[in-house]
Structures are given as structure tokens and as C-alpha cells.
C-alpha atoms as a PDB file:
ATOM      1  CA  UNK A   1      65.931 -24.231 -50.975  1.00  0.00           C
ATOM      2  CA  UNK A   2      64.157 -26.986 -48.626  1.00  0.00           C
ATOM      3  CA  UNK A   3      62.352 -23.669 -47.046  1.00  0.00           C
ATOM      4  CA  UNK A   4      60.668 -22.431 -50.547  1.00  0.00           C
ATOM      5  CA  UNK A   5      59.961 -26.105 -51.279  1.00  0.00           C
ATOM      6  CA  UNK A   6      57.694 -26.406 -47.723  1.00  0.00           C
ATOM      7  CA  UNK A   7      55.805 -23.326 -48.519  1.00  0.00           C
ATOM      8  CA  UNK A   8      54.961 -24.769 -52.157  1.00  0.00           C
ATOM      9  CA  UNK A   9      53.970 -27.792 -50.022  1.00  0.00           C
ATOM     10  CA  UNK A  10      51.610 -26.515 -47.605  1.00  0.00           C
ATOM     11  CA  UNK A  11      49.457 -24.995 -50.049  1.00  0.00           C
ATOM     12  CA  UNK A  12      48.579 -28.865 -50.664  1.00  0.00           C
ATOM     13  CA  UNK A  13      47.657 -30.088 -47.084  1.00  0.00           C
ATOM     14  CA  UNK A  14      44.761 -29.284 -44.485  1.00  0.00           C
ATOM     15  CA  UNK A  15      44.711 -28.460 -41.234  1.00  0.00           C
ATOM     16  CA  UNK A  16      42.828 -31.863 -38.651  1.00  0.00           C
ATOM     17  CA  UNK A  17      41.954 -32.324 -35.548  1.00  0.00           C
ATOM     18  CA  UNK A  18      41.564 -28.043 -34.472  1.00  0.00           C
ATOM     19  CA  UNK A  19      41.598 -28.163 -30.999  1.00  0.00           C
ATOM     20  CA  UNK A  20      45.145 -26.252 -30.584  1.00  0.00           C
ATOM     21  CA  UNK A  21      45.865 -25.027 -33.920  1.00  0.00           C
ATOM     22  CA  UNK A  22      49.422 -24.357 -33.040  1.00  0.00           C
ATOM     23  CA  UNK A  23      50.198 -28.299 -31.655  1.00  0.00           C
ATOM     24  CA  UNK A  24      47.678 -29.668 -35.089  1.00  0.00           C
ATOM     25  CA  UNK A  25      49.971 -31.896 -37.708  1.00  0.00           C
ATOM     26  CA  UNK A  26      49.628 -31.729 -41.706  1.00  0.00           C
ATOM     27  CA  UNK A  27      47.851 -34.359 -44.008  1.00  0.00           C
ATOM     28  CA  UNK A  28      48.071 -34.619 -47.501  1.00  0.00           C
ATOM     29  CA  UNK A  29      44.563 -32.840 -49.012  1.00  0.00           C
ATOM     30  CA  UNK A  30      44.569 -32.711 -52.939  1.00  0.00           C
ATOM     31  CA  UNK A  31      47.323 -32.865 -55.838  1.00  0.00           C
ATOM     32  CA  UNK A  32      50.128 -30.829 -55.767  1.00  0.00           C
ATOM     33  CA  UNK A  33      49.810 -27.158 -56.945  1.00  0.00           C
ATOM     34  CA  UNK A  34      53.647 -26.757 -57.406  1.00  0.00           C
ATOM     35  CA  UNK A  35      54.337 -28.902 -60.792  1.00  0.00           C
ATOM     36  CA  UNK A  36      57.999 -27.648 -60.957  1.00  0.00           C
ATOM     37  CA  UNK A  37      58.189 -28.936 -57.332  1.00  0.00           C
ATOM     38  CA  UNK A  38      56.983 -32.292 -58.408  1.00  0.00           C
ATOM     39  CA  UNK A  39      59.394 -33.059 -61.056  1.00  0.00           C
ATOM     40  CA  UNK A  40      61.880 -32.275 -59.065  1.00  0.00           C
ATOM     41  CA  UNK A  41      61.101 -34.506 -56.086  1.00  0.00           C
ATOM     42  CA  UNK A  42      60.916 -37.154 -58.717  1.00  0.00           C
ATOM     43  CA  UNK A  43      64.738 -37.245 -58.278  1.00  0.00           C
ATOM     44  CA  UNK A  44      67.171 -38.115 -55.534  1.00  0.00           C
ATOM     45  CA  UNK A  45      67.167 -35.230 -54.054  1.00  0.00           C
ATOM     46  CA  UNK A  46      63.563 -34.572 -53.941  1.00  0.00           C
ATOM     47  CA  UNK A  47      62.994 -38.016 -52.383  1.00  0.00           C
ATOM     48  CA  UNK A  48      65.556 -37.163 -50.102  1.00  0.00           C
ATOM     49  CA  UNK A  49      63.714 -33.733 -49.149  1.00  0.00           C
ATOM     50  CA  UNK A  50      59.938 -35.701 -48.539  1.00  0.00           C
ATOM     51  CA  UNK A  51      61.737 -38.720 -46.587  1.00  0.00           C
ATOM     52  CA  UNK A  52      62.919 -36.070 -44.217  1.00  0.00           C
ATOM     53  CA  UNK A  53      60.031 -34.311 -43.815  1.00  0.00           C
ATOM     54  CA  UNK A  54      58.076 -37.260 -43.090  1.00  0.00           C
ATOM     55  CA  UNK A  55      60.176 -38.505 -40.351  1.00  0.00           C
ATOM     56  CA  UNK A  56      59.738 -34.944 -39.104  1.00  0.00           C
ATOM     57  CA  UNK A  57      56.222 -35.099 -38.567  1.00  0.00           C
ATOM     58  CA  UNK A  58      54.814 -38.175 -37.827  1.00  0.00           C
ATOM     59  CA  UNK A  59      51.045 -39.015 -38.620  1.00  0.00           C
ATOM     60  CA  UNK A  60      48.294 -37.812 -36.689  1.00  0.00           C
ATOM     61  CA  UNK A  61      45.192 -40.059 -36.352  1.00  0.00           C
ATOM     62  CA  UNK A  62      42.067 -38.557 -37.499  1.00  0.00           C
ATOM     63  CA  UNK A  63      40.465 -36.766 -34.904  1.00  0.00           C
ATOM     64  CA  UNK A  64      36.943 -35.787 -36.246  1.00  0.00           C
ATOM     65  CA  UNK A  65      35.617 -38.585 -34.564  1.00  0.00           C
ATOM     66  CA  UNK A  66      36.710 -37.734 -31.017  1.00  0.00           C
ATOM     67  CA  UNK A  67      35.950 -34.312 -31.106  1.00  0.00           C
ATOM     68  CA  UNK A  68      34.309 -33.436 -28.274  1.00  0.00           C
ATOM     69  CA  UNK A  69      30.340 -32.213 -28.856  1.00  0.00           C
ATOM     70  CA  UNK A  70      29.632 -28.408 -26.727  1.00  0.00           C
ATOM     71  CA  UNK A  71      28.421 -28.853 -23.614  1.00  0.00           C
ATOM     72  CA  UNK A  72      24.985 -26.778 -22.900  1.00  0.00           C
ATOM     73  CA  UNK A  73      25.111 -23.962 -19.946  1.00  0.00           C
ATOM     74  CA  UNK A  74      22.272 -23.460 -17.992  1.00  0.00           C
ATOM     75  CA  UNK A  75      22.594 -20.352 -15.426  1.00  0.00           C
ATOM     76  CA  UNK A  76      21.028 -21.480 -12.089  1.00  0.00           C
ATOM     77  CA  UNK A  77      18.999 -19.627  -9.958  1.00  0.00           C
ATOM     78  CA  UNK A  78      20.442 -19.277  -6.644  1.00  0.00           C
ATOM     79  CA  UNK A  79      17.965 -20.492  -4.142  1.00  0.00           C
ATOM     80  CA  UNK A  80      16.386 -17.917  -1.880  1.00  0.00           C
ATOM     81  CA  UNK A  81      17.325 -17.683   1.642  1.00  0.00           C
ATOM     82  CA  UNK A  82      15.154 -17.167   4.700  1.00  0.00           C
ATOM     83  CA  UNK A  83      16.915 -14.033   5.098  1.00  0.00           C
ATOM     84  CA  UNK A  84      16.513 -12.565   1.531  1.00  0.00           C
ATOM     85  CA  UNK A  85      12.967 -13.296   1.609  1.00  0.00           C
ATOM     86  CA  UNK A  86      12.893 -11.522   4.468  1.00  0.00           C
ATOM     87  CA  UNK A  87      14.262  -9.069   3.006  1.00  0.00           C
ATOM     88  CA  UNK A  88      12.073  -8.864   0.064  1.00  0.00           C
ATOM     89  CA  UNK A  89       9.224  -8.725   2.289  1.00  0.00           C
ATOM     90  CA  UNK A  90      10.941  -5.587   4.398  1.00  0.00           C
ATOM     91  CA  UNK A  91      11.504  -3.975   1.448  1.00  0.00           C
ATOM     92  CA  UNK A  92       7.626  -4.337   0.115  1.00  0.00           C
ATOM     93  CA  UNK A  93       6.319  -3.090   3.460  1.00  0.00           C
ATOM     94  CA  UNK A  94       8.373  -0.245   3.279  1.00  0.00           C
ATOM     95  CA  UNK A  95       6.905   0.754  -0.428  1.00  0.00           C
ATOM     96  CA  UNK A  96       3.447   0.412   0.784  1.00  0.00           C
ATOM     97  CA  UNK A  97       3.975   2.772   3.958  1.00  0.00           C
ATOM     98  CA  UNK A  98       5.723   5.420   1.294  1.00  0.00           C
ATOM     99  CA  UNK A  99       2.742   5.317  -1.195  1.00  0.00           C
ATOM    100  CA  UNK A 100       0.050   5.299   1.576  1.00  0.00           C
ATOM    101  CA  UNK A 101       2.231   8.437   3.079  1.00  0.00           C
ATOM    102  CA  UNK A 102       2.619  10.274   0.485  1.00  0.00           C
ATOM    103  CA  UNK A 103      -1.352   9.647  -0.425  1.00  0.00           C
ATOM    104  CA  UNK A 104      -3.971  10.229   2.489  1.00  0.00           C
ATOM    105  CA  UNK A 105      -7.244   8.844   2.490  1.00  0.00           C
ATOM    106  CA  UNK A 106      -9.577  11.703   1.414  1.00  0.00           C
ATOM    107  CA  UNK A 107     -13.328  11.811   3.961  1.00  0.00           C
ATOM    108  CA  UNK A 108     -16.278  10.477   2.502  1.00  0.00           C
ATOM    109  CA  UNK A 109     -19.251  12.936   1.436  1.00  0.00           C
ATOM    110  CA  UNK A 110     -22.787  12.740   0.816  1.00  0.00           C
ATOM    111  CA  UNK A 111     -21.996  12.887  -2.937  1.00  0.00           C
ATOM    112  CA  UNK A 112     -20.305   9.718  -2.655  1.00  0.00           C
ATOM    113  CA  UNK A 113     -23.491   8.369  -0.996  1.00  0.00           C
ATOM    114  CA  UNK A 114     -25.505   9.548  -3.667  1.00  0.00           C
ATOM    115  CA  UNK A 115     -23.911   8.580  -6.788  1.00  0.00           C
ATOM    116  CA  UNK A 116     -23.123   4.723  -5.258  1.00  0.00           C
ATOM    117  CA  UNK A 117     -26.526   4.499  -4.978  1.00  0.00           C
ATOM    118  CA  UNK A 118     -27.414   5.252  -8.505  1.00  0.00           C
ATOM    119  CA  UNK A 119     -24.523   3.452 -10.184  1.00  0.00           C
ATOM    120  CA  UNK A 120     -26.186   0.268  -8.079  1.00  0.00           C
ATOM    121  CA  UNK A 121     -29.536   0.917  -9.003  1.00  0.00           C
ATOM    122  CA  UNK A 122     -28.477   1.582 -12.394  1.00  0.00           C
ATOM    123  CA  UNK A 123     -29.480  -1.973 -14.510  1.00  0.00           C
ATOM    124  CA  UNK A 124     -32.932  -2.098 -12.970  1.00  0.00           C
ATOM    125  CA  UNK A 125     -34.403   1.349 -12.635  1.00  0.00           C
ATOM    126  CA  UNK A 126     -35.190   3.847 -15.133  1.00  0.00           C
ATOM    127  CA  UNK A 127     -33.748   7.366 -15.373  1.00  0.00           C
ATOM    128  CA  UNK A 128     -36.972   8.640 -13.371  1.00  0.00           C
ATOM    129  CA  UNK A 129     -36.809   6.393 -10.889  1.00  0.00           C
ATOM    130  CA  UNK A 130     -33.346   7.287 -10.259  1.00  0.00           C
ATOM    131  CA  UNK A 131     -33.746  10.959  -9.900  1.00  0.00           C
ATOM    132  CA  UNK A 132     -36.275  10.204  -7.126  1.00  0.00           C
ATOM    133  CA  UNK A 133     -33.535   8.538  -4.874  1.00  0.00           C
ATOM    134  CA  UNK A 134     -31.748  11.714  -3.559  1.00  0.00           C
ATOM    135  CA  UNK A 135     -31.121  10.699   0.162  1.00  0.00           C
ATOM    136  CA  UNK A 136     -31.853  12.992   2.725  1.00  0.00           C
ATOM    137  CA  UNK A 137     -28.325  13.123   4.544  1.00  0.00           C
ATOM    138  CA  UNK A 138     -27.007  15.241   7.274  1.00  0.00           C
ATOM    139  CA  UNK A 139     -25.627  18.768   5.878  1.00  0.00           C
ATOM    140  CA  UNK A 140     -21.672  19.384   6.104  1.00  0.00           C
ATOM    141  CA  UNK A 141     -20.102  19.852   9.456  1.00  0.00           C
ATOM    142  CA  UNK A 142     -18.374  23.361   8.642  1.00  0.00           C
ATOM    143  CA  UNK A 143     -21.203  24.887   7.385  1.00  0.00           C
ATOM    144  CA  UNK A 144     -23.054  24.378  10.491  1.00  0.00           C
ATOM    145  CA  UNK A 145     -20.758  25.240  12.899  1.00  0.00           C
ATOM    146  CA  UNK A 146     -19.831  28.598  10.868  1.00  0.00           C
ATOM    147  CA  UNK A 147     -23.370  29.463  11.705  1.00  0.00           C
ATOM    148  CA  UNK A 148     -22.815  29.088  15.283  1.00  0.00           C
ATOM    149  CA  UNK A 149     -22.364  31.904  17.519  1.00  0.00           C
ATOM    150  CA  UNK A 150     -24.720  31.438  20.363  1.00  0.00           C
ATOM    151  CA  UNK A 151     -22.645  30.963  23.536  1.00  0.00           C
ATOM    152  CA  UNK A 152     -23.430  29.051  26.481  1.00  0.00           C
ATOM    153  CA  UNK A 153     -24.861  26.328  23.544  1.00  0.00           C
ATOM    154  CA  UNK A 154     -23.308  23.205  21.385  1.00  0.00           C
ATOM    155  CA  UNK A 155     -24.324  22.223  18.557  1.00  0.00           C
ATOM    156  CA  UNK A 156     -23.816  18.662  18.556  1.00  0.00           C
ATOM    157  CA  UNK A 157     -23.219  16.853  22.275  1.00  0.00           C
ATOM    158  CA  UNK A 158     -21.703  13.289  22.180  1.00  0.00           C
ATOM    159  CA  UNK A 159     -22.393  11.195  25.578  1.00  0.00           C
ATOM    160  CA  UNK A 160     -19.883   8.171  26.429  1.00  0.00           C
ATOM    161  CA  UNK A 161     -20.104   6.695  29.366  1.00  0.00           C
ATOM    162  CA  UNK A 162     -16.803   7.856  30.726  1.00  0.00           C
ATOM    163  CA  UNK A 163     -14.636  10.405  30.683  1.00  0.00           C
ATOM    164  CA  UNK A 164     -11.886   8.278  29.344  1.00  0.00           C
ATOM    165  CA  UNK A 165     -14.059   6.955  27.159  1.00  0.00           C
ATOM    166  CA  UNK A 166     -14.716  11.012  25.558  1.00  0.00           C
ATOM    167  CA  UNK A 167     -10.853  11.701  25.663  1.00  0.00           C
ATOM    168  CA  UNK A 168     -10.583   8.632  22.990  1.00  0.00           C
ATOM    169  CA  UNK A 169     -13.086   9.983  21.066  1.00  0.00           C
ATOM    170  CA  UNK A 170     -11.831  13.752  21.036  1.00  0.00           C
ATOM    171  CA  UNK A 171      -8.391  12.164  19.406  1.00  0.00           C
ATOM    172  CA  UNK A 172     -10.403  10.691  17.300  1.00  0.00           C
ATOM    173  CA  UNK A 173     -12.407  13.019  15.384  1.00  0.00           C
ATOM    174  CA  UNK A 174      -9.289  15.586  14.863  1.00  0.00           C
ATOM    175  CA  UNK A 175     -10.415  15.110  11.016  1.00  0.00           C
ATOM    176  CA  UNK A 176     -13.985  15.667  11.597  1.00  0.00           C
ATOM    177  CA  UNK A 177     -14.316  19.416  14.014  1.00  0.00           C
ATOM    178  CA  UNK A 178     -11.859  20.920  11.370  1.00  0.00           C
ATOM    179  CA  UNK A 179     -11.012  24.006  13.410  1.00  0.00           C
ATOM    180  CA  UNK A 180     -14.192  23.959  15.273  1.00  0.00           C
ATOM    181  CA  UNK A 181     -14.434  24.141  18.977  1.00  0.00           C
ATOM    182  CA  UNK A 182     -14.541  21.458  21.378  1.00  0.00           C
ATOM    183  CA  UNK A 183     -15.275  21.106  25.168  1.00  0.00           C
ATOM    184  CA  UNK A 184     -14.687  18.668  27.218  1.00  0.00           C
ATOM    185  CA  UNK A 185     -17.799  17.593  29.244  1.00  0.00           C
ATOM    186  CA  UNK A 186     -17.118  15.490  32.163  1.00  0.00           C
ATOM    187  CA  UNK A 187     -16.398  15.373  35.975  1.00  0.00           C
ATOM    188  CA  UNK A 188     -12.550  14.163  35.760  1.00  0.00           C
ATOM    189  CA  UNK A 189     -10.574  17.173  37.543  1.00  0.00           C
ATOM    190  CA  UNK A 190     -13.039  19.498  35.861  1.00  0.00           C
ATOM    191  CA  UNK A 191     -15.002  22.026  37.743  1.00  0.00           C
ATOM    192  CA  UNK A 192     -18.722  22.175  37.307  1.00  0.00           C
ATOM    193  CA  UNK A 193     -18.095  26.131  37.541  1.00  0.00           C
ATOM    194  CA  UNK A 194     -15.166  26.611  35.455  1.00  0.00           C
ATOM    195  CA  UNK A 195     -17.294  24.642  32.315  1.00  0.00           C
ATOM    196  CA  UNK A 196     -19.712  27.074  32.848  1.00  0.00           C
ATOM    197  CA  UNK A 197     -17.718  30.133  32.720  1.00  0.00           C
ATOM    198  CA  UNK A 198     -16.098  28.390  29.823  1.00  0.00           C
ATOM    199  CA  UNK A 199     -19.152  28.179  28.070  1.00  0.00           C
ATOM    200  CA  UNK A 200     -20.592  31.751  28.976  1.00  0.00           C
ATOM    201  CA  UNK A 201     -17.370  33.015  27.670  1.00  0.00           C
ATOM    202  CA  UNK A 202     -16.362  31.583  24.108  1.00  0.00           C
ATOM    203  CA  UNK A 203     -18.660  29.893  21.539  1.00  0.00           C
ATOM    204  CA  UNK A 204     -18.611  26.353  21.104  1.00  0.00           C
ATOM    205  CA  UNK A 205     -19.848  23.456  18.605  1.00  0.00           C
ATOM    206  CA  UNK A 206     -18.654  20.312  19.788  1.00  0.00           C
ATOM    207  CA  UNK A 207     -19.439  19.284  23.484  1.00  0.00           C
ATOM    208  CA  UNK A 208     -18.356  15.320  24.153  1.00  0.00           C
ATOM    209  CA  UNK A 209     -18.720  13.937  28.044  1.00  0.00           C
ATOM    210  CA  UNK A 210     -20.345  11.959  30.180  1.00  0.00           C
ATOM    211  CA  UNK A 211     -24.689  11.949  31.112  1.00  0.00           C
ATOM    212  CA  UNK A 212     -24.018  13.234  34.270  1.00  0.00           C
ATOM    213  CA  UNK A 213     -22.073  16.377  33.922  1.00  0.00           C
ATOM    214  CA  UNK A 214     -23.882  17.461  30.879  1.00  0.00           C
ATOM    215  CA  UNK A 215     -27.173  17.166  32.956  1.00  0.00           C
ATOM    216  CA  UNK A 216     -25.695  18.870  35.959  1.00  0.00           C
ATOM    217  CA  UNK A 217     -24.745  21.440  33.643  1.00  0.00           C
ATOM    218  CA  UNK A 218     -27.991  22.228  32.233  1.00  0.00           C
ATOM    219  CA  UNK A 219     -29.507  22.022  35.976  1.00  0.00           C
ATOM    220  CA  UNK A 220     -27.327  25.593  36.564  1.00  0.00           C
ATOM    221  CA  UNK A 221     -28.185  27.468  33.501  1.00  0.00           C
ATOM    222  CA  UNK A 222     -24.192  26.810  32.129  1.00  0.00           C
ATOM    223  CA  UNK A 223     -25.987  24.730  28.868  1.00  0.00           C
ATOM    224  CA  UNK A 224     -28.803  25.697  26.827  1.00  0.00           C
ATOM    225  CA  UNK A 225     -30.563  23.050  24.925  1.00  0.00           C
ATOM    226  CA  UNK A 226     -32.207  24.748  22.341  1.00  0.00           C
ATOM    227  CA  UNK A 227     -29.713  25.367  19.801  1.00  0.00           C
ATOM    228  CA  UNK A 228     -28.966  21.420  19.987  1.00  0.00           C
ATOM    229  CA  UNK A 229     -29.207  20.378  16.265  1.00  0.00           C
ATOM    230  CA  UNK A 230     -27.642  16.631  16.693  1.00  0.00           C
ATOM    231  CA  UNK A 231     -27.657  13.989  20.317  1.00  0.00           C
ATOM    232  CA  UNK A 232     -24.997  10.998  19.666  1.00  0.00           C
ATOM    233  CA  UNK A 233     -24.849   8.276  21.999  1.00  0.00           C
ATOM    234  CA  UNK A 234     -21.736   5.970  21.726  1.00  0.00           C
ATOM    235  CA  UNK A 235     -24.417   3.438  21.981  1.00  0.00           C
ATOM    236  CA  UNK A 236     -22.217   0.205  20.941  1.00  0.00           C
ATOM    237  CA  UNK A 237     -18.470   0.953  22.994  1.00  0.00           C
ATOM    238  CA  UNK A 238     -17.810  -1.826  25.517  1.00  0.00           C
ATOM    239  CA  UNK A 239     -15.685  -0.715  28.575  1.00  0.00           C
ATOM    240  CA  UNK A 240     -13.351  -3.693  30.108  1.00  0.00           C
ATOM    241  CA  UNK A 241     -15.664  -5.341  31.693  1.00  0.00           C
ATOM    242  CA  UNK A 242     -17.874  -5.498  28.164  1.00  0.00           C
ATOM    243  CA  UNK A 243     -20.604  -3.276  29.327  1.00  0.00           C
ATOM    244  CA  UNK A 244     -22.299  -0.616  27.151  1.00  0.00           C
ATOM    245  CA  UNK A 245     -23.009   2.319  28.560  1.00  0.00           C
ATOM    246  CA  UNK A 246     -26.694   1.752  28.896  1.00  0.00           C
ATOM    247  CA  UNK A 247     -25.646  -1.864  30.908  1.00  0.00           C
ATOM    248  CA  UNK A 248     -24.141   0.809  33.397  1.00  0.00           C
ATOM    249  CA  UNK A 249     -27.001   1.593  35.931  1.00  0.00           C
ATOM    250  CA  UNK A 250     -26.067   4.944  37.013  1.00  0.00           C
ATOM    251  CA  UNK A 251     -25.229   5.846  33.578  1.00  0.00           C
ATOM    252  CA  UNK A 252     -28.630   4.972  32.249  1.00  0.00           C
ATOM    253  CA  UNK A 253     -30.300   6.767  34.913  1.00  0.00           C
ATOM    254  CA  UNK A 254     -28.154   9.900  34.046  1.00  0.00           C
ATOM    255  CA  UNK A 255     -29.505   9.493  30.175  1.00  0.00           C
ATOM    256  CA  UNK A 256     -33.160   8.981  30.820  1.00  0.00           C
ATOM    257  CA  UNK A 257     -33.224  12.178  32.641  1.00  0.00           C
ATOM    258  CA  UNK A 258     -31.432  14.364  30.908  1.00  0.00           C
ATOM    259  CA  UNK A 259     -33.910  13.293  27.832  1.00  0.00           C
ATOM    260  CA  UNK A 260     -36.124  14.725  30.168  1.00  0.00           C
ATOM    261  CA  UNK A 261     -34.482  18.060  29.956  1.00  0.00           C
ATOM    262  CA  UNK A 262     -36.071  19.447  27.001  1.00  0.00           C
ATOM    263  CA  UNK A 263     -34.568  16.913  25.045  1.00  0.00           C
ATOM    264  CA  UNK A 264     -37.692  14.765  24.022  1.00  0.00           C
ATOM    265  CA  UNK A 265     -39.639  18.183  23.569  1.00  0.00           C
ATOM    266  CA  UNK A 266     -37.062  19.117  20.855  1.00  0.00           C
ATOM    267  CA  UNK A 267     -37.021  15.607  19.419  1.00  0.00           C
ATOM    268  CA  UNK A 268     -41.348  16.191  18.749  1.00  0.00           C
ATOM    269  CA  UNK A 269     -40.972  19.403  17.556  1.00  0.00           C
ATOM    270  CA  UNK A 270     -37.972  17.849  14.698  1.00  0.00           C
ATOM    271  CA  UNK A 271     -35.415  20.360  16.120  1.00  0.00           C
ATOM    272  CA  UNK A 272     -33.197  18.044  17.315  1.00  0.00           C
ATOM    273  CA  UNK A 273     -32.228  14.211  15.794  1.00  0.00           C
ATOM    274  CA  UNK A 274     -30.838  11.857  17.912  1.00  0.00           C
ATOM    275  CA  UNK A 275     -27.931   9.420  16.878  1.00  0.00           C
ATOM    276  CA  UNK A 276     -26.177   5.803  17.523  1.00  0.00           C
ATOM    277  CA  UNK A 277     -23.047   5.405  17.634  1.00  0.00           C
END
């Protein structure tokens, strides 16, 4: 009986203070919903029933005022260590080798020249004017050297001023000869006589050495001049000491007379061009 009489009675009372729902107390909320209910607590036994439930439950201050407000979150960046950016930095390096691997640099050309030059000259000339500023430039490498077959003869010589010096350079210019041929040109453990049965025996394009052995070389028929098409000093190389190769006084002596050798002859009759390095 009490048990059906406390369900009738909740459906009058709200739940306060919701912070554990299962620990909250009831308050009286609106009129009762259960008339039979009230008539009969307006007896004895009725009044007995609501004195016992209110010692039961004893009266919970109103908590809507205490209720604590949400506290905001923030989510902190953790700060960066020495080692992390380190790290990061590892880790960028290592992206730029991969790209620059995976993309070599292509050579320049003379059509690269040419069309830089008109894009720059673009705003201020007209279209005439630009079609008059084709450059004279050198031709390409491989198609002069697949002319070549004249033995005994180069067609380009490059003069350093050592032979260390020419040994730097050869490394250097891998991209450049292609699959052309190279010789070696200088006195370092190199016979005068096996250079010139080298030369009398395959063709060559390239020749890089030093003023002196080139000279000597051309003194015993090994070298012929005339098929020279380009002379390149490494005019601006400083050795240890921060000498060019013309501040070298046998070395200059050495170049003077080999232009001597037929070279200046060639230069006149436009044969030959001569070039700084």
C-alpha cells in the first residue's frame, strides 16, 4: 500500500541539485496528480504515511546556486626541444637531397641563351628588332667531335698550368666530352713518345695539359695544329700560392711560344678562336 502511494507521489516532485542523480533528494514541484491519494492522506493514516516519509528524507538545500560553471580546456602545445628541431631540420635536408636526386640539373644550350635574351628585351624592342638579336654562339660539342677523324689532331686543347691542375679539370667536364675522347697532355709520368704514338694511333677531340708538353709535342710532329677549332686557357685558376698561370714565369714563356706555333697564323686566318677560362 505505502509502495503504490510513493509512486503516485513522485509523479509530483522534481529532481535538484543533478550532480549524482542517484545521491539527489525530492522536493515538492506542483499539486498533486493523485486526487484519490489526497483524500486519503487527509486522514490518520495518510498523515501518518507523509510524516514518515518526511523524516525519511530530510531537505536538501537548493543547489542551483552552487553549481559549479564548466571549466574551458585549452590543449597545449608541447614546447619544441633542441632535439626535435633537430630533428625537423634532419628530416628537411633529407627531402631536399631525395628531390634533387631523383631530378638532375639538365645543361644549358644556346636556345636558352637565345630566348632569355628576347623575353628581356621584350617591353622595349619591337618584333623586328628582336629577330635581329640571334647570337652567334659556339655550335654543339657532339656534333663537332662526330666530325672528327683526323688522327694525330684535337679539336679543342685546354692549357692549365699544371698537370694537377688538368686532372681536376678532366673530372670535371665528365658531362661535357659525352663519350668523346680525351688525352691527357702533360709531363707527370707520361712519356713524350708514348703521347705520340697515342695520338698517331686513335682519334682524339679533347686534349687538356700543360704549355710545355703540348709545345714539345708539336716540336716532334706527334700534334698537328691545323684541325684546332677552339684554344682555352684556364686563365683565372689560382694555384696555392694564388698565382695564375700567366704569374708563373716558365709557364708564360711556354704559352707565348707555342702561340708562335701556328697558332696566331690560325687565329688571322679565323680558323681557330681562342678562349678564357
Amino acid at each position: 500500500m505505502q509502495a503504490s502511494r510513493l509512486r503516485s507521489t513522485l509523479q509530483g516532485y522534481t529532481l535538484t541539485g543533478i550532480e549524482d542523480p542517484e545521491a539527489c533528494t525530492l522536493t515538492w514541484a506542483g499539486p498533486c496528480h493523485s486526487p484519490s491519494y489526497c483524500e486519503q492522506a487527509s486522514d490518520g493514516e495518510g498523515r501518518g504515511d507523509t510524516e514518515m516519509m518526511q523524516q525519511e528524507t530530510a531537505p536538501v538545500p537548493d543547489l542551483s546556486k552552487e553549481t559549479k560553471q564548466p571549466k574551458e580546456c585549452f590543449l597545449m602545445q608541447p614546447k619544441e626541444t633542441k632535439e626535435d628541431a633537430t630533428k625537423t631540420r634532419k628530416r628537411r635536408k633529407k627531402k631536399i637531397t631525395d628531390v634533387l636526386a631523383k631530378s638532375e640539373p639538365k645543361p644549358g644550350t644556346p636556345e636558352d641563351l637565345q630566348k632569355l635574351t628576347k623575353d628581356y628585351y621584350s617591353s622595349n624592342r619591337s618584333v623586328i628588332e628582336l629577330e635581329e638579336l640571334n647570337l652567334p654562339v659556339c655550335p654543339k660539342w657532339v656534333k663537332l667531335w662526330k666530325k672528327h677523324n683526323e688522327k694525330k689532331s684535337v679539336l679543342m686543347l685546354i692549357i692549365c698550368s699544371s698537370a694537377v691542375r688538368a686532372l681536376e679539370l678532366i673530372r670535371s667536364m665528365t658531362a661535357f666530352r659525352g663519350d668523346s675522347k680525351v688525352m691527357k697532355l702533360f709531363a707527370k709520368h707520361i712519356k713524350v713518345q708514348e703521347q705520340v704514338k697515342l695520338l698517331e694511333k686513335h682519334v682524339v677531340h679533347l686534349g687538356v695539359g700543360t704549355p710545355g708538353r703540348i709545345k714539345e709535342l708539336v716540336k716532334q710532329g706527334g700534334l698537328n695544329l691545323n684541325p684546332l677549332k677552339f684554344l682555352v686557357f684556364d686563365w683565372n685558376w689560382r694555384d696555392q700560392k694564388l698565382r695564375k698561370m700567366m704569374d708563373i714565369p716558365e709557364i708564360r714563356k711556354d704559352v707565348f711560344e707555342l702561340l708562335e706555333m701556328e697558332v696566331l697564323n690560325l687565329c688571322k686566318s679565323e680558323s681557330l678562336k681562342l678562349g678564357l677560362f
